[in-house]
PDB file of N, CA and C in Angstrom:
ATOM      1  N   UNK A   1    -116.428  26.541  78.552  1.00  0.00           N
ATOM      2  CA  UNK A   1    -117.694  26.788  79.217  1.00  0.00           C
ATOM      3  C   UNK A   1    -118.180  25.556  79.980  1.00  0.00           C
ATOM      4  N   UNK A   2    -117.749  24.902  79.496  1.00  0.00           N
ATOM      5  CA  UNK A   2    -118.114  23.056  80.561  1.00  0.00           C
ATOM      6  C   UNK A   2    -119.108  22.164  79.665  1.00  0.00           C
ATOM      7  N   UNK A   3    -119.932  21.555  80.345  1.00  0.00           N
ATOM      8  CA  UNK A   3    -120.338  20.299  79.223  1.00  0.00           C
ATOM      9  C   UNK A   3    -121.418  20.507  79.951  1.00  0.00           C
ATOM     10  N   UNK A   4    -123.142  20.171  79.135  1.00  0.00           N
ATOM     11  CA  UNK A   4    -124.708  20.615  79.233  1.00  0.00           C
ATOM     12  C   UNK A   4    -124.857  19.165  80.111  1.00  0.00           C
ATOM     13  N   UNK A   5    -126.093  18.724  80.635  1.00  0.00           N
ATOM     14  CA  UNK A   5    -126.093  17.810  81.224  1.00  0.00           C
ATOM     15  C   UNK A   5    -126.291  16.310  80.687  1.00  0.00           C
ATOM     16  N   UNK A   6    -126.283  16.484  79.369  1.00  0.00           N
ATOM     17  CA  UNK A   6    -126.012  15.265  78.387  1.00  0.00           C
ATOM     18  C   UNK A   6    -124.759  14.684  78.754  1.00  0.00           C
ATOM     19  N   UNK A   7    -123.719  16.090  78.896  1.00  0.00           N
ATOM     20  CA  UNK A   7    -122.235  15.598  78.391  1.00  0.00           C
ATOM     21  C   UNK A   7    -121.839  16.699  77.546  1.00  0.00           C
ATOM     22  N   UNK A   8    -122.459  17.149  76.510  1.00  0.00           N
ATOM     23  CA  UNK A   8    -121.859  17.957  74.811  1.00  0.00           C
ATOM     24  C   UNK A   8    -121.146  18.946  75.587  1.00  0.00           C
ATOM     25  N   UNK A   9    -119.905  18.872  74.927  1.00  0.00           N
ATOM     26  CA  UNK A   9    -119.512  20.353  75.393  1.00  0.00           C
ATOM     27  C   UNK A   9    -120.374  21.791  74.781  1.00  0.00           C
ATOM     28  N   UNK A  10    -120.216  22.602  75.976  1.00  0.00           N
ATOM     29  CA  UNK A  10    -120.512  23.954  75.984  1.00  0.00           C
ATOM     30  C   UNK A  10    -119.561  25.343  75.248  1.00  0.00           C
ATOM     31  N   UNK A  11    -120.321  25.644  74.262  1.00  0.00           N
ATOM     32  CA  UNK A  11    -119.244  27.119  73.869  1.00  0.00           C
ATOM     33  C   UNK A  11    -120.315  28.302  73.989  1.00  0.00           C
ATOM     34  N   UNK A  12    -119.415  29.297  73.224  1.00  0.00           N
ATOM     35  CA  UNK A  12    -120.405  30.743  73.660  1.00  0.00           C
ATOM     36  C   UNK A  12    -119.917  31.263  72.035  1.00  0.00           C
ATOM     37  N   UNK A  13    -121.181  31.667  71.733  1.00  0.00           N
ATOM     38  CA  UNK A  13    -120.904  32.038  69.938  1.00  0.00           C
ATOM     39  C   UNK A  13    -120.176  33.537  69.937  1.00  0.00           C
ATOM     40  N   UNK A  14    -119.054  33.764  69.274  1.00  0.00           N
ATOM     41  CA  UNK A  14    -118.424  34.621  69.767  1.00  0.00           C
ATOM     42  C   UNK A  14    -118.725  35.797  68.840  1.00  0.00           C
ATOM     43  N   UNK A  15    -119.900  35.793  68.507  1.00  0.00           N
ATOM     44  CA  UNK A  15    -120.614  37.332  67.641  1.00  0.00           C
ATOM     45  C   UNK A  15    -122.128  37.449  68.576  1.00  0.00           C
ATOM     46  N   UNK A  16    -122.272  37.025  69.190  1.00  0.00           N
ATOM     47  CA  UNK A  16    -123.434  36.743  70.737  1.00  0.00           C
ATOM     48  C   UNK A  16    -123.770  36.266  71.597  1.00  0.00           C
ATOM     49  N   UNK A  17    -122.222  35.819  72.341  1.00  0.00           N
ATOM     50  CA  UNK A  17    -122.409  35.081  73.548  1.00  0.00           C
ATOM     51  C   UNK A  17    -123.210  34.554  73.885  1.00  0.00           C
ATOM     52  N   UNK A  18    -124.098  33.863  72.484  1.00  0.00           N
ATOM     53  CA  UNK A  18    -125.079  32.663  73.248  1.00  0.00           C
ATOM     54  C   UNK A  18    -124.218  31.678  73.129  1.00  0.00           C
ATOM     55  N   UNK A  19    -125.092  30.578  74.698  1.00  0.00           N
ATOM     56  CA  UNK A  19    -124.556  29.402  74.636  1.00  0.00           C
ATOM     57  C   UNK A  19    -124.507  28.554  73.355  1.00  0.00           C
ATOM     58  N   UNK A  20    -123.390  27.761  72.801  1.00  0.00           N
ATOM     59  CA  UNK A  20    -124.017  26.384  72.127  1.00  0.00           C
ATOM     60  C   UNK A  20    -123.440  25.371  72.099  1.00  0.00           C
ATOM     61  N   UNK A  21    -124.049  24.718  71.650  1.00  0.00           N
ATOM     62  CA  UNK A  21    -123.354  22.793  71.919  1.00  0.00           C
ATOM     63  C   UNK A  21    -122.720  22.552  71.072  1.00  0.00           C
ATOM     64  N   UNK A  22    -122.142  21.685  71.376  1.00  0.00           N
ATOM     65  CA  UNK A  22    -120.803  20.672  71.062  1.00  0.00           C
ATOM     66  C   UNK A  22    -121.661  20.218  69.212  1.00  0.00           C
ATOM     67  N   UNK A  23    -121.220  20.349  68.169  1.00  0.00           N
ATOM     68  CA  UNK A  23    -121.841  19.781  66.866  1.00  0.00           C
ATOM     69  C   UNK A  23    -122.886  20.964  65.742  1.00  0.00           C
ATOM     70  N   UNK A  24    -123.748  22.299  67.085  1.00  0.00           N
ATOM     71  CA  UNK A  24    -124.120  23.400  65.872  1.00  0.00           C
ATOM     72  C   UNK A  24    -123.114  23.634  65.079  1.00  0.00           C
ATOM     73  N   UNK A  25    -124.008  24.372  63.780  1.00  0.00           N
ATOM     74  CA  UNK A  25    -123.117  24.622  62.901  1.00  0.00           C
ATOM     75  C   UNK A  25    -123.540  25.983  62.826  1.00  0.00           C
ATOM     76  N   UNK A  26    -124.524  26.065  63.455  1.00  0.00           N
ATOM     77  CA  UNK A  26    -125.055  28.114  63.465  1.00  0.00           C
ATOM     78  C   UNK A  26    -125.638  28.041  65.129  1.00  0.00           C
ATOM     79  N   UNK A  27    -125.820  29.612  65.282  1.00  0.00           N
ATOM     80  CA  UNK A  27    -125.707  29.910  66.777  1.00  0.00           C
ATOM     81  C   UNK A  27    -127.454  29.733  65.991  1.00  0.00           C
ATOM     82  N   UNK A  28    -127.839  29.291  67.969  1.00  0.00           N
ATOM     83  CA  UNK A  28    -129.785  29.307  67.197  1.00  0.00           C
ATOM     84  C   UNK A  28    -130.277  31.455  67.813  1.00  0.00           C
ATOM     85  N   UNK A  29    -128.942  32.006  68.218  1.00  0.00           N
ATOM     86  CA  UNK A  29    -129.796  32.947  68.570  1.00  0.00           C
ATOM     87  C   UNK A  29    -129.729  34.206  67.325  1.00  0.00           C
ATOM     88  N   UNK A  30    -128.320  34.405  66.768  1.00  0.00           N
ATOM     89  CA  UNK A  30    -128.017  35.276  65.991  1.00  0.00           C
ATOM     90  C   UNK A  30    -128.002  34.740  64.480  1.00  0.00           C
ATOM     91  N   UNK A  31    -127.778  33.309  64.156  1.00  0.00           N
ATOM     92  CA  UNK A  31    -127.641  32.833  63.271  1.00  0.00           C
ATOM     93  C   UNK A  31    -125.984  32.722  62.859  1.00  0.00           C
ATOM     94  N   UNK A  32    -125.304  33.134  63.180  1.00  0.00           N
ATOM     95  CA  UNK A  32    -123.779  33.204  62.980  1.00  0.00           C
ATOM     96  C   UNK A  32    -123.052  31.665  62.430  1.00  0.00           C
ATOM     97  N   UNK A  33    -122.643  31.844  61.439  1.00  0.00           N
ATOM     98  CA  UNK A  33    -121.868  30.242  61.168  1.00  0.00           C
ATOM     99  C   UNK A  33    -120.796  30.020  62.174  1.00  0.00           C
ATOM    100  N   UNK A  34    -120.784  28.834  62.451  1.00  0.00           N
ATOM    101  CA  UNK A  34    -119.449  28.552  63.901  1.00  0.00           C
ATOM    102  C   UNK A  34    -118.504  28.191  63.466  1.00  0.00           C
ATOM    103  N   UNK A  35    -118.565  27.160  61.998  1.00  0.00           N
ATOM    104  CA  UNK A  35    -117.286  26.771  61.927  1.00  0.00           C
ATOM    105  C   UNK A  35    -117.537  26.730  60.258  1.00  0.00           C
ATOM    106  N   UNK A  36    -115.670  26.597  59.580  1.00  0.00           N
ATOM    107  CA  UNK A  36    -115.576  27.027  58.494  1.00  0.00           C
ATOM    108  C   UNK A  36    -115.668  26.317  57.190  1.00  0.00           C
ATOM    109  N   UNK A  37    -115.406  25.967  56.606  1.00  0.00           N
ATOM    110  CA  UNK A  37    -116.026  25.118  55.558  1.00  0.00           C
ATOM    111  C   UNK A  37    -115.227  23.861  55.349  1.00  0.00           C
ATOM    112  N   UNK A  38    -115.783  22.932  55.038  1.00  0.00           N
ATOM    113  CA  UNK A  38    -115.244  21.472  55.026  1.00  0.00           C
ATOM    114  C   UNK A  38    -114.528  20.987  54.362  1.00  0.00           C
ATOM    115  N   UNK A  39    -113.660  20.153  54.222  1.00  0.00           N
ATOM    116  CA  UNK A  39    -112.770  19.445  53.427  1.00  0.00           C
ATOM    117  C   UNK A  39    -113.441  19.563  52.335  1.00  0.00           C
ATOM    118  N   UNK A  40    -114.490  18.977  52.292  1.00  0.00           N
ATOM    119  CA  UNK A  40    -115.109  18.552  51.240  1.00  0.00           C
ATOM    120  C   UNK A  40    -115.701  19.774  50.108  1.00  0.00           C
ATOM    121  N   UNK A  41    -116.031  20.986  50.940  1.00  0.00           N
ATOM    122  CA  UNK A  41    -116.083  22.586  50.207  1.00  0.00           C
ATOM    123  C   UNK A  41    -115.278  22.409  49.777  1.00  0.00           C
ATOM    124  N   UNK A  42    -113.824  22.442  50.108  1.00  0.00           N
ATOM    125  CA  UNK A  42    -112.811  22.931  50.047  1.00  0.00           C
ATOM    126  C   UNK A  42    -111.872  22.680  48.436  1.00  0.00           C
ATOM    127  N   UNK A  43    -112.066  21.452  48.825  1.00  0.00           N
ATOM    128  CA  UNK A  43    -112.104  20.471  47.554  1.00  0.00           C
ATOM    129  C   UNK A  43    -112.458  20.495  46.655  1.00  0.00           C
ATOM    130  N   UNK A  44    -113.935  20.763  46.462  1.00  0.00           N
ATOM    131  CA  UNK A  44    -114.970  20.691  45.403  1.00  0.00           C
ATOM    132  C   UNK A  44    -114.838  21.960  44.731  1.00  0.00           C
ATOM    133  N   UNK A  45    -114.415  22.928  45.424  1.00  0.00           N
ATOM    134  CA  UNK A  45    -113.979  24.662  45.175  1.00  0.00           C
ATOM    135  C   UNK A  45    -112.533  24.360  44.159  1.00  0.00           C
ATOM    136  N   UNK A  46    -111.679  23.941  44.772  1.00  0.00           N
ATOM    137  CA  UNK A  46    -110.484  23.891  44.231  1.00  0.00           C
ATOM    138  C   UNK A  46    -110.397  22.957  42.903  1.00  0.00           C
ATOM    139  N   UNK A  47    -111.150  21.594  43.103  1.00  0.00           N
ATOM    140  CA  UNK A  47    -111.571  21.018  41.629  1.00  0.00           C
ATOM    141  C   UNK A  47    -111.851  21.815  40.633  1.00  0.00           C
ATOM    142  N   UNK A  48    -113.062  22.269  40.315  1.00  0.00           N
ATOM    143  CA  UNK A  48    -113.654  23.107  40.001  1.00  0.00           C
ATOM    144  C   UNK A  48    -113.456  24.578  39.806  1.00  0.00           C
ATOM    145  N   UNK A  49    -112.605  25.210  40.184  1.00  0.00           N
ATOM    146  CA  UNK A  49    -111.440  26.160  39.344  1.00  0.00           C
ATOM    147  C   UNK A  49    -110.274  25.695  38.852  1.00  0.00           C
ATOM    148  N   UNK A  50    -110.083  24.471  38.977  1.00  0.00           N
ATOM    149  CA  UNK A  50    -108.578  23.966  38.394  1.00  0.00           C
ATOM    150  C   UNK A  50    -108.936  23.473  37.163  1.00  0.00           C
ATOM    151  N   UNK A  51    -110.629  23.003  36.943  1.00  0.00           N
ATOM    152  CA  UNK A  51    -111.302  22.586  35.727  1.00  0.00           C
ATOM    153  C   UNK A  51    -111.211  23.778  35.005  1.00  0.00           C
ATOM    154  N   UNK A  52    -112.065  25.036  35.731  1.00  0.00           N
ATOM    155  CA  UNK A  52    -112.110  26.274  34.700  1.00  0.00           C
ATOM    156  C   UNK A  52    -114.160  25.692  34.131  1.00  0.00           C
ATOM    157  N   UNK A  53    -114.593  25.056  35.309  1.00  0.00           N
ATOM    158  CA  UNK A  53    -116.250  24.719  34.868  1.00  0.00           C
ATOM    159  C   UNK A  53    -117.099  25.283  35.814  1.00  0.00           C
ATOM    160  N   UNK A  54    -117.833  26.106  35.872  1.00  0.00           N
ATOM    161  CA  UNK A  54    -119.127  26.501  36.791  1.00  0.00           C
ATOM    162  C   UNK A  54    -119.721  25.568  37.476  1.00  0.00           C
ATOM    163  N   UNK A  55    -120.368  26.318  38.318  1.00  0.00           N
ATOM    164  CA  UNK A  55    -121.140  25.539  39.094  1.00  0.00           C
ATOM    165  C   UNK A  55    -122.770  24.841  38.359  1.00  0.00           C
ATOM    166  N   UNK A  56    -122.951  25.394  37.078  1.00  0.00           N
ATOM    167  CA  UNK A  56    -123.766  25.260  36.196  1.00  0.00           C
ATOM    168  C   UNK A  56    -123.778  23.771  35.668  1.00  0.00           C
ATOM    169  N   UNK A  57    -121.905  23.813  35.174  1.00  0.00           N
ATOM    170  CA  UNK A  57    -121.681  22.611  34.733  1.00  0.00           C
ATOM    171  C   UNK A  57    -121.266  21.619  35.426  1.00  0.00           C
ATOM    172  N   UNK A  58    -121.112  21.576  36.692  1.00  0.00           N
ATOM    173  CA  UNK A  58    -120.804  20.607  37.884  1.00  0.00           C
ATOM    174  C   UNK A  58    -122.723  20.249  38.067  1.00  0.00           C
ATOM    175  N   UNK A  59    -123.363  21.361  38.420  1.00  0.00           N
ATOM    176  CA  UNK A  59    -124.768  20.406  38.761  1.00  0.00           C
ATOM    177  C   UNK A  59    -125.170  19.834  37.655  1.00  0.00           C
ATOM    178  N   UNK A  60    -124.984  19.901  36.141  1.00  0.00           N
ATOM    179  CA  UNK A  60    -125.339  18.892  35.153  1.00  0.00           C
ATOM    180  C   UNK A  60    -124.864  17.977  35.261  1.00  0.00           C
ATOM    181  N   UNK A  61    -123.491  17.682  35.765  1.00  0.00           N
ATOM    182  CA  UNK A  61    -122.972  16.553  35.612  1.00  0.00           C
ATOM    183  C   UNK A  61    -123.107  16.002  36.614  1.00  0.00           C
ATOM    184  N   UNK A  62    -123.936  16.033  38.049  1.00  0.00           N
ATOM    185  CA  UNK A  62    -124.640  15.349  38.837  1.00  0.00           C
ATOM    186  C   UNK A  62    -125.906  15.779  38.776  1.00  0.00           C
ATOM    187  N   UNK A  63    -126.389  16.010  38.208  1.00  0.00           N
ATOM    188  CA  UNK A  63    -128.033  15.941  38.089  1.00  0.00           C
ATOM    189  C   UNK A  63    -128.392  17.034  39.197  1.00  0.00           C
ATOM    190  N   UNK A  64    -127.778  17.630  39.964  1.00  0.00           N
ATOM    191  CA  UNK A  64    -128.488  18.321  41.358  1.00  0.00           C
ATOM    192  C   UNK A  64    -128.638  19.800  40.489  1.00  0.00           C
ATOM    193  N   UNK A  65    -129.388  20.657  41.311  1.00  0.00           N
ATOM    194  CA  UNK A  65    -129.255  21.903  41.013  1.00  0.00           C
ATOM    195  C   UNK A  65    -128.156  22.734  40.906  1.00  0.00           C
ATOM    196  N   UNK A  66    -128.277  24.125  40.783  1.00  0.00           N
ATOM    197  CA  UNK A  66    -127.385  24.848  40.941  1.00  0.00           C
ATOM    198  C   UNK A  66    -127.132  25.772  41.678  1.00  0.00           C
ATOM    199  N   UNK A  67    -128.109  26.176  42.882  1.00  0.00           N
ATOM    200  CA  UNK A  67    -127.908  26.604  43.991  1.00  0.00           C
ATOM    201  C   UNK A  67    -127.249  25.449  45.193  1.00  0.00           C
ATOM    202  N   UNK A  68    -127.796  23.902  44.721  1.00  0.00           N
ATOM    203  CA  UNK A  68    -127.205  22.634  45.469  1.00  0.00           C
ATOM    204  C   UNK A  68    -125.855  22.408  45.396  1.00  0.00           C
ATOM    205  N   UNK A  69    -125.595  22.912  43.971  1.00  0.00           N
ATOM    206  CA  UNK A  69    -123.244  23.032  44.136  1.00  0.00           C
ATOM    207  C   UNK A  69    -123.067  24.441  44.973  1.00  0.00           C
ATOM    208  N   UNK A  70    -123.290  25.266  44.934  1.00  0.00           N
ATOM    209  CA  UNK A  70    -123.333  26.343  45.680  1.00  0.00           C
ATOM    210  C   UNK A  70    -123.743  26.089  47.155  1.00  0.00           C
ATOM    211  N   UNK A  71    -124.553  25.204  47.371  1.00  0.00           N
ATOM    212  CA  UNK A  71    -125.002  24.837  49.237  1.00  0.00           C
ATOM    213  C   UNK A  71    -123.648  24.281  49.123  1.00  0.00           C
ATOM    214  N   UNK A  72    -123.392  23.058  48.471  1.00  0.00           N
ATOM    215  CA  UNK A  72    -122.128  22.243  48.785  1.00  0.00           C
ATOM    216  C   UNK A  72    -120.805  23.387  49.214  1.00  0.00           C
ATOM    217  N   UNK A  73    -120.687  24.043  48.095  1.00  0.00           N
ATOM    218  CA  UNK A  73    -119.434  24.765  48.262  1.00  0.00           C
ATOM    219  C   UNK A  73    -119.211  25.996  49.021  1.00  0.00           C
ATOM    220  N   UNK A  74    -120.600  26.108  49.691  1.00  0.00           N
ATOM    221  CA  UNK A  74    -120.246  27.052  51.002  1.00  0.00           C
ATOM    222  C   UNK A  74    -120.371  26.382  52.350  1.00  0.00           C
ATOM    223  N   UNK A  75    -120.337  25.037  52.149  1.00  0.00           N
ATOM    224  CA  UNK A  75    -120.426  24.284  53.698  1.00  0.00           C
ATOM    225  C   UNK A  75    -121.870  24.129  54.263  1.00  0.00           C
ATOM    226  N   UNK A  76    -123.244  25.058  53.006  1.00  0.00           N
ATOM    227  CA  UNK A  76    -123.977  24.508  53.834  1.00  0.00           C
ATOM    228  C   UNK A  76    -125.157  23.145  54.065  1.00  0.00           C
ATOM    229  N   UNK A  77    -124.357  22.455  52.828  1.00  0.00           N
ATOM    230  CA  UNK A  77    -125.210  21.253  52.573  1.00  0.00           C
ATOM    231  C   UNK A  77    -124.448  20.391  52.160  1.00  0.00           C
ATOM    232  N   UNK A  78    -124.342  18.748  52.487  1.00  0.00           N
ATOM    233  CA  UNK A  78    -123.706  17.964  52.387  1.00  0.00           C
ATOM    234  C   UNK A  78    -124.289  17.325  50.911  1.00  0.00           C
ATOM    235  N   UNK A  79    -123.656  16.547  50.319  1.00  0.00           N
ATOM    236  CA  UNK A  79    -124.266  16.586  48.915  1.00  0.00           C
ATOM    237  C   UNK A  79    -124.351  14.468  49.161  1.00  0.00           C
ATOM    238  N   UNK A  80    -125.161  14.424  48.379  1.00  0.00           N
ATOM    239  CA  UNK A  80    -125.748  12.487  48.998  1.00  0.00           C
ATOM    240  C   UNK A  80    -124.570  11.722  48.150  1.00  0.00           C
ATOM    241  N   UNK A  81    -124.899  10.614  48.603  1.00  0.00           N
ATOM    242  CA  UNK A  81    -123.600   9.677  48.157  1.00  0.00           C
ATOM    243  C   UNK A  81    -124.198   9.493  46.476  1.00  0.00           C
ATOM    244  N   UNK A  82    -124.997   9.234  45.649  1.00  0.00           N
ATOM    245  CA  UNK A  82    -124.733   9.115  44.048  1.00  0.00           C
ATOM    246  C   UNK A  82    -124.502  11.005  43.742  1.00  0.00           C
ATOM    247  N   UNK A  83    -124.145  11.671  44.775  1.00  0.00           N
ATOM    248  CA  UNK A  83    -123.513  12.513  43.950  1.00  0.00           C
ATOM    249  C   UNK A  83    -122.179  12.677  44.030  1.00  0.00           C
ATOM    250  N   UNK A  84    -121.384  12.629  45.225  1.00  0.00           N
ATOM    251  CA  UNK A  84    -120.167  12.885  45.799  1.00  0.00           C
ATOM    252  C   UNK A  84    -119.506  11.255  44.925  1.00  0.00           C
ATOM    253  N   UNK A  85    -119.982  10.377  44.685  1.00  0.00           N
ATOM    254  CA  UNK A  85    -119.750   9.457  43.381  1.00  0.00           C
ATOM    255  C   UNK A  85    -119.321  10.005  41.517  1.00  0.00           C
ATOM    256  N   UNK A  86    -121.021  10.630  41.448  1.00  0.00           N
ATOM    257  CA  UNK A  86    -120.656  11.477  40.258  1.00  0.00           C
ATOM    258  C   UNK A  86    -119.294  12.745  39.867  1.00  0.00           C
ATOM    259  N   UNK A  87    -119.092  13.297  41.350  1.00  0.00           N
ATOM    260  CA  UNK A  87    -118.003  14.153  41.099  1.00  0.00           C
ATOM    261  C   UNK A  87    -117.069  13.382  41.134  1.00  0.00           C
ATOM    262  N   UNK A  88    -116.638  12.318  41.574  1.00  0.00           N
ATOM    263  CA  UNK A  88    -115.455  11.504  42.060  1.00  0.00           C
ATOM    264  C   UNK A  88    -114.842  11.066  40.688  1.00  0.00           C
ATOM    265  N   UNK A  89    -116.264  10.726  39.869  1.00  0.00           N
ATOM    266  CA  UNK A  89    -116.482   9.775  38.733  1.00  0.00           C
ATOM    267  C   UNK A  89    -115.587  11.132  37.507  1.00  0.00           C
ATOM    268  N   UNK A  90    -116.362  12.137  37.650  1.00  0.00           N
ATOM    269  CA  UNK A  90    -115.922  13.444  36.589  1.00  0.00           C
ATOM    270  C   UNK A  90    -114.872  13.971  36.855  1.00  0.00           C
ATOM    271  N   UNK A  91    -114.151  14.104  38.346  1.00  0.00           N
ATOM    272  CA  UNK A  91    -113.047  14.761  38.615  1.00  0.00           C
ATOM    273  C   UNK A  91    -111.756  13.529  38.371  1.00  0.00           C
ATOM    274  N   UNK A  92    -112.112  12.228  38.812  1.00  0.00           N
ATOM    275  CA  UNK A  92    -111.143  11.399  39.068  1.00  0.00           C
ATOM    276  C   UNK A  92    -110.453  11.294  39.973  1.00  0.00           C
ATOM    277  N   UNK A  93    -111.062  11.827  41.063  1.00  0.00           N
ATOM    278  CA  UNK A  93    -110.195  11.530  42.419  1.00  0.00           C
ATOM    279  C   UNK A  93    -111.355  10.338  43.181  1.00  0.00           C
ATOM    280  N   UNK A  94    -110.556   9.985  44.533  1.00  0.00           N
ATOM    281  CA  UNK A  94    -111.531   8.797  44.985  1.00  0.00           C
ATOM    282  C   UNK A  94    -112.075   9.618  46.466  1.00  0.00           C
ATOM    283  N   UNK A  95    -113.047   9.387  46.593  1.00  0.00           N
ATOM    284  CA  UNK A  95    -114.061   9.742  47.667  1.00  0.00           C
ATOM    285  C   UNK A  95    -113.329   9.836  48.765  1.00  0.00           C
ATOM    286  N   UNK A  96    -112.450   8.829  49.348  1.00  0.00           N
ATOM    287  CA  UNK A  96    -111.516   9.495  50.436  1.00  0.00           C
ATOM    288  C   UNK A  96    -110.835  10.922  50.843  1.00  0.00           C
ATOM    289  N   UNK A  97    -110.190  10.570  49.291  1.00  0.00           N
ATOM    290  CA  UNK A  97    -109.795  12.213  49.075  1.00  0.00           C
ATOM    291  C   UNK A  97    -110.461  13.405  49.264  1.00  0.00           C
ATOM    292  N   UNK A  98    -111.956  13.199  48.053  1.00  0.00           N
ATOM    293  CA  UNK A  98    -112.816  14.268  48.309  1.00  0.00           C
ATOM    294  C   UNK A  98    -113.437  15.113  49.717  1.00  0.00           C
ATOM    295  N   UNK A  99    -113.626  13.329  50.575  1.00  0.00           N
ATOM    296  CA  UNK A  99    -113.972  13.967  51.433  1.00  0.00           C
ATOM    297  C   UNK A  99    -113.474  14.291  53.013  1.00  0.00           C
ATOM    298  N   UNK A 100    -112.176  13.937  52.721  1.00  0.00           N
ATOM    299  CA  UNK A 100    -110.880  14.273  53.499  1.00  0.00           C
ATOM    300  C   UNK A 100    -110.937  13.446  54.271  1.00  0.00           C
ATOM    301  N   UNK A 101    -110.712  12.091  54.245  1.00  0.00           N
ATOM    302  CA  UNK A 101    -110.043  11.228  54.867  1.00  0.00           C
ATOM    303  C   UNK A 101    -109.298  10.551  54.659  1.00  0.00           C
ATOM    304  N   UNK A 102    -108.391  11.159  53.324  1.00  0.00           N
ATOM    305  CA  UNK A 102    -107.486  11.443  53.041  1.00  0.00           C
ATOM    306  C   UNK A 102    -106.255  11.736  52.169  1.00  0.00           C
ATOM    307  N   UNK A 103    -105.453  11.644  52.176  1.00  0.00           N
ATOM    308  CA  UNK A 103    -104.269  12.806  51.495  1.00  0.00           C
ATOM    309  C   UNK A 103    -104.005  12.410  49.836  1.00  0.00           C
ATOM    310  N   UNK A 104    -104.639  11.579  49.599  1.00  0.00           N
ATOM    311  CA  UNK A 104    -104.047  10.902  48.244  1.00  0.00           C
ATOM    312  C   UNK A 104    -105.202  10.596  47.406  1.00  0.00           C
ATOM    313  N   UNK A 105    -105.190  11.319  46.312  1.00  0.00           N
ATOM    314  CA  UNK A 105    -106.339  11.277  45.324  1.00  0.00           C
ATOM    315  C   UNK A 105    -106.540  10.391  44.893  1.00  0.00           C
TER     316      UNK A 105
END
């Protein structure tokens, strides 16, 4: 679609051809998610059934709620650094890993 007059590139949300920029993560007209869930979902999903522990017992063991492991693990909330620590700390992998930059736990 070309680039807005900032620069951002231009797309078209493809459940309502509204325009949007280069970085949404939802269309502002339909609400539609644009893109799919993050390393870091991805991760925290796959931890966390390989444990065999809820999302109950993941937010105790960072202090956050339990709709807040649930934002995390659907991509729609980034979780703060003393927590993405605390999981690092309980799972035993290192923060690179977790949060995909990269390949080696």
């Amino acid at each position: 679609m070309g680039k807005d007059h900032w620069g951002y590139e231009m797309y078209t949300c493809p459940k309502c051809d509204a325009p949007v920029i280069e970085g949404q993560h939802y269309c502002q007209e339909c609400g539609h998610k644009l893109f799919g869930k993050s390393v870091f979902a991805k991760r925290l999903m796959m931890l966390r059934a390989k444990s065999g522990e809820s999302q109950a017992d993941i937010a105790r063991e960072t202090g956050v709620s339990i709709p807040a492991v649930n934002r995390w693990e659907n991509g729609n909330r980034a979780a703060r650094s003393d927590s993405i620590v605390a999981l690092c700390k309980h799972f035993n992998v290192s923060a690179d890993w977790l949060l995909g930059l990269s390949d080696e736990m």
